[in-house]
N, C-alpha and C. Protein backbone atom coordinates (compact mmCIF):
# COMPACT_ATOMS: atom_id res chain seq x y z
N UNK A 1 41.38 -31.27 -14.43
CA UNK A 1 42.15 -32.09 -13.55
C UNK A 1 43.10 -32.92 -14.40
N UNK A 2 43.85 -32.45 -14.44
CA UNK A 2 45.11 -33.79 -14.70
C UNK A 2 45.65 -34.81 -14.02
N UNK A 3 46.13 -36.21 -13.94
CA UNK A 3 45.97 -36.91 -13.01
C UNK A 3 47.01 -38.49 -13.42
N UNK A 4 48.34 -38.40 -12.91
CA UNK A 4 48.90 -39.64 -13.15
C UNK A 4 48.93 -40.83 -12.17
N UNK A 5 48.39 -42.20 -12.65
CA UNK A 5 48.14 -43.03 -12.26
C UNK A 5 48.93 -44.16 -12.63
N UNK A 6 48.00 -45.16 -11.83
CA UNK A 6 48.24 -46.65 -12.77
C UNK A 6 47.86 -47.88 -11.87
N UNK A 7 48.20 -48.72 -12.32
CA UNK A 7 47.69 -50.11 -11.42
C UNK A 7 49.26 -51.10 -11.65
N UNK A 8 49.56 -50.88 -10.70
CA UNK A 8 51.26 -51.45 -10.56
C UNK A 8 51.38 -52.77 -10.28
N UNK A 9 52.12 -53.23 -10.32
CA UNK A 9 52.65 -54.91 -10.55
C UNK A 9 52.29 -55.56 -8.88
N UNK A 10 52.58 -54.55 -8.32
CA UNK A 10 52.37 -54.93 -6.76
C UNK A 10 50.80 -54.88 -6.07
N UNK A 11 50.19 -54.41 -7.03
CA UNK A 11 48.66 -54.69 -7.16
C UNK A 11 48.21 -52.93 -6.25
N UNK A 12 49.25 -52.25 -6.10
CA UNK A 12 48.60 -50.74 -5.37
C UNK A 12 48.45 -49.65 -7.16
N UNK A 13 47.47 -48.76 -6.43
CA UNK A 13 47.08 -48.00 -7.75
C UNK A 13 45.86 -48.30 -7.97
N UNK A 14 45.27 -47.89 -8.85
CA UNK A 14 44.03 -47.69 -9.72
C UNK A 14 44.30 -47.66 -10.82
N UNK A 15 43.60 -48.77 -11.43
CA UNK A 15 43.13 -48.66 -13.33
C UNK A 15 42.77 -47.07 -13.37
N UNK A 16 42.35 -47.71 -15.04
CA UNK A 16 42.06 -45.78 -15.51
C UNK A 16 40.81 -45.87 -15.20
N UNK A 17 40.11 -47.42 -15.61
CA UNK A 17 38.09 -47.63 -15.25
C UNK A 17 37.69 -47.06 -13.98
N UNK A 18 38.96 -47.29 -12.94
CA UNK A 18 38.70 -47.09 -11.33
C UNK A 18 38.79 -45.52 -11.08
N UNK A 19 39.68 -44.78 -11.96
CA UNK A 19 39.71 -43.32 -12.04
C UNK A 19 38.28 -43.00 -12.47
N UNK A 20 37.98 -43.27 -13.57
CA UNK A 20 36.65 -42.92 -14.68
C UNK A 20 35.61 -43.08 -13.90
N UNK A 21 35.63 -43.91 -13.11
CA UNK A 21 34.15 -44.37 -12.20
C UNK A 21 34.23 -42.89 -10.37
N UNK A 22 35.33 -42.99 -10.15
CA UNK A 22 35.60 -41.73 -9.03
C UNK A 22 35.34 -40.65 -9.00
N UNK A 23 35.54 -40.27 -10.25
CA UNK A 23 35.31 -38.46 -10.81
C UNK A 23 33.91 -38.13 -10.24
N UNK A 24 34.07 -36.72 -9.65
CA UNK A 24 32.83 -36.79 -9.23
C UNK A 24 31.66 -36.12 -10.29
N UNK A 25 30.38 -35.64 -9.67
CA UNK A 25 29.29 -35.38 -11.06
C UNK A 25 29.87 -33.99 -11.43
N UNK A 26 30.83 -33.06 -10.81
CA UNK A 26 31.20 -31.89 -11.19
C UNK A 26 31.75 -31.41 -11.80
N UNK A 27 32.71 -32.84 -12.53
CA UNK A 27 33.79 -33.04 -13.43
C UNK A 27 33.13 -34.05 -14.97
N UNK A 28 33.47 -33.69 -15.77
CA UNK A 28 33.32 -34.31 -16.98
C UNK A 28 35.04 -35.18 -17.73
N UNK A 29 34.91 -36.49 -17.89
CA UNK A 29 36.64 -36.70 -17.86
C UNK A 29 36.32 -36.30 -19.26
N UNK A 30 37.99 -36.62 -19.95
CA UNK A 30 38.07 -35.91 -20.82
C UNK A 30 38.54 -37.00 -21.90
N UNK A 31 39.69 -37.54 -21.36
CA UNK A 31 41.17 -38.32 -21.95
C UNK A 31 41.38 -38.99 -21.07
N UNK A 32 42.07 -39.88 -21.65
CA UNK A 32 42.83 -41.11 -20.74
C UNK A 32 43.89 -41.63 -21.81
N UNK A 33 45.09 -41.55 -21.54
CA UNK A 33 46.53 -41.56 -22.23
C UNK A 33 47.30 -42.75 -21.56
N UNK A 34 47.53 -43.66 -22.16
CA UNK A 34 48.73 -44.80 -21.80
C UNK A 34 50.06 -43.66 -21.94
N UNK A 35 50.73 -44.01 -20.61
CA UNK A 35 52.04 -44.00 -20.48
C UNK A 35 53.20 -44.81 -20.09
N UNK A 36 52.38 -46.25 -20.17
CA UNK A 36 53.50 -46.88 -20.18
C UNK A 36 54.41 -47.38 -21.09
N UNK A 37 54.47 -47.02 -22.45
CA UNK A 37 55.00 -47.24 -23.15
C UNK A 37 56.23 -46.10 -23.13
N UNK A 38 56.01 -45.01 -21.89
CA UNK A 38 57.08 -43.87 -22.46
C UNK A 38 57.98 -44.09 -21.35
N UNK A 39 59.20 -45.12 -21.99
CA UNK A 39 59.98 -46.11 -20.94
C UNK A 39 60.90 -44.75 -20.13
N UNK A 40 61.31 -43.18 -20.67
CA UNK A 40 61.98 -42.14 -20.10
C UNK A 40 61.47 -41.78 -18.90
N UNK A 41 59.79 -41.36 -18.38
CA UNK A 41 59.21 -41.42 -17.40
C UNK A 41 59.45 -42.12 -15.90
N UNK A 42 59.88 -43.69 -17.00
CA UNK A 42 59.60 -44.61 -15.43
C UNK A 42 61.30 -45.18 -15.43
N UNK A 43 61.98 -44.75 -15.92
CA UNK A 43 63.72 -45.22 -16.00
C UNK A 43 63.80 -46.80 -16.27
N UNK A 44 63.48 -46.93 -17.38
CA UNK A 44 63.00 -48.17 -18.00
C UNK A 44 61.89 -48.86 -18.57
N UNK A 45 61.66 -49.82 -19.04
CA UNK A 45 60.30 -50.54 -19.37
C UNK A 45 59.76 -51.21 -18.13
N UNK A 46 58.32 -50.64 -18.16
CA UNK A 46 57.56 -51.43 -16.97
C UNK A 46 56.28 -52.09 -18.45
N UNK A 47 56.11 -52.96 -17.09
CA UNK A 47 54.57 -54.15 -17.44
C UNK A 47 53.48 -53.71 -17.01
N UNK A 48 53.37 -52.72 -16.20
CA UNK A 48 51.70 -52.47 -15.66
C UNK A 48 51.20 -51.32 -16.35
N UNK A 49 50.06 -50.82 -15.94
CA UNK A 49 49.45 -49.71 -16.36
C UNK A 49 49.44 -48.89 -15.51
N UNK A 50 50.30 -47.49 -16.65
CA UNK A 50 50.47 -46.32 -15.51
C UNK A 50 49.61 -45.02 -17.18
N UNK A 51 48.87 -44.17 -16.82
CA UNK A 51 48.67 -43.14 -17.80
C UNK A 51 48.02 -41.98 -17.18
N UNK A 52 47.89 -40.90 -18.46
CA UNK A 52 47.06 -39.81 -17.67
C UNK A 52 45.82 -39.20 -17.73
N UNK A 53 45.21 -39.63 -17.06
CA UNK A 53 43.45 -38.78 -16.69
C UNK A 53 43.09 -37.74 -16.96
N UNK A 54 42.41 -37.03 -17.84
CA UNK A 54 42.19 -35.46 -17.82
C UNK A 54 41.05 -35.47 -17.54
N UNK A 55 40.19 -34.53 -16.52
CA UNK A 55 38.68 -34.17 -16.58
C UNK A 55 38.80 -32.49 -16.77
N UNK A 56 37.64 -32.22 -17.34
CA UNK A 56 37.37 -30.68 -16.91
C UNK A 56 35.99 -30.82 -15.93
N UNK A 57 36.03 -29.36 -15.50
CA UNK A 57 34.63 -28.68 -14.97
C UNK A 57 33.66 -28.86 -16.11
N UNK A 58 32.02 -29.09 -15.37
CA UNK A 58 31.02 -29.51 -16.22
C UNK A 58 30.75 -27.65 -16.41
């Protein structure tokens, strides 16, 4: 599962903890990658947390 997120300034979204805790028992996560530092993505610099989730199959 790959999976882009974040927890936005406006308070909608999910942390990555709130991803990590969701996954269900069928999935094993994997990674969790900050992307907010990659200002090309979001057409500028943002302040919140946006990154990406990987799980596989157990």
């Amino acid at each position: 599962m790959l999976l882009i997120e974040g927890r936005w300034h406006t308070g909608a979204g999910l942390s990555a903890e709130e991803v990590r805790r969701a996954v269900p028992p069928s999935l094993r996560w994997t990674a969790t990658r900050s992307l907010s530092d990659h200002h090309a993505l979001w057409g500028g610099p943002v302040s919140d947390e946006r990154f990406l989730f990987t799980a596989r199959r157990r």
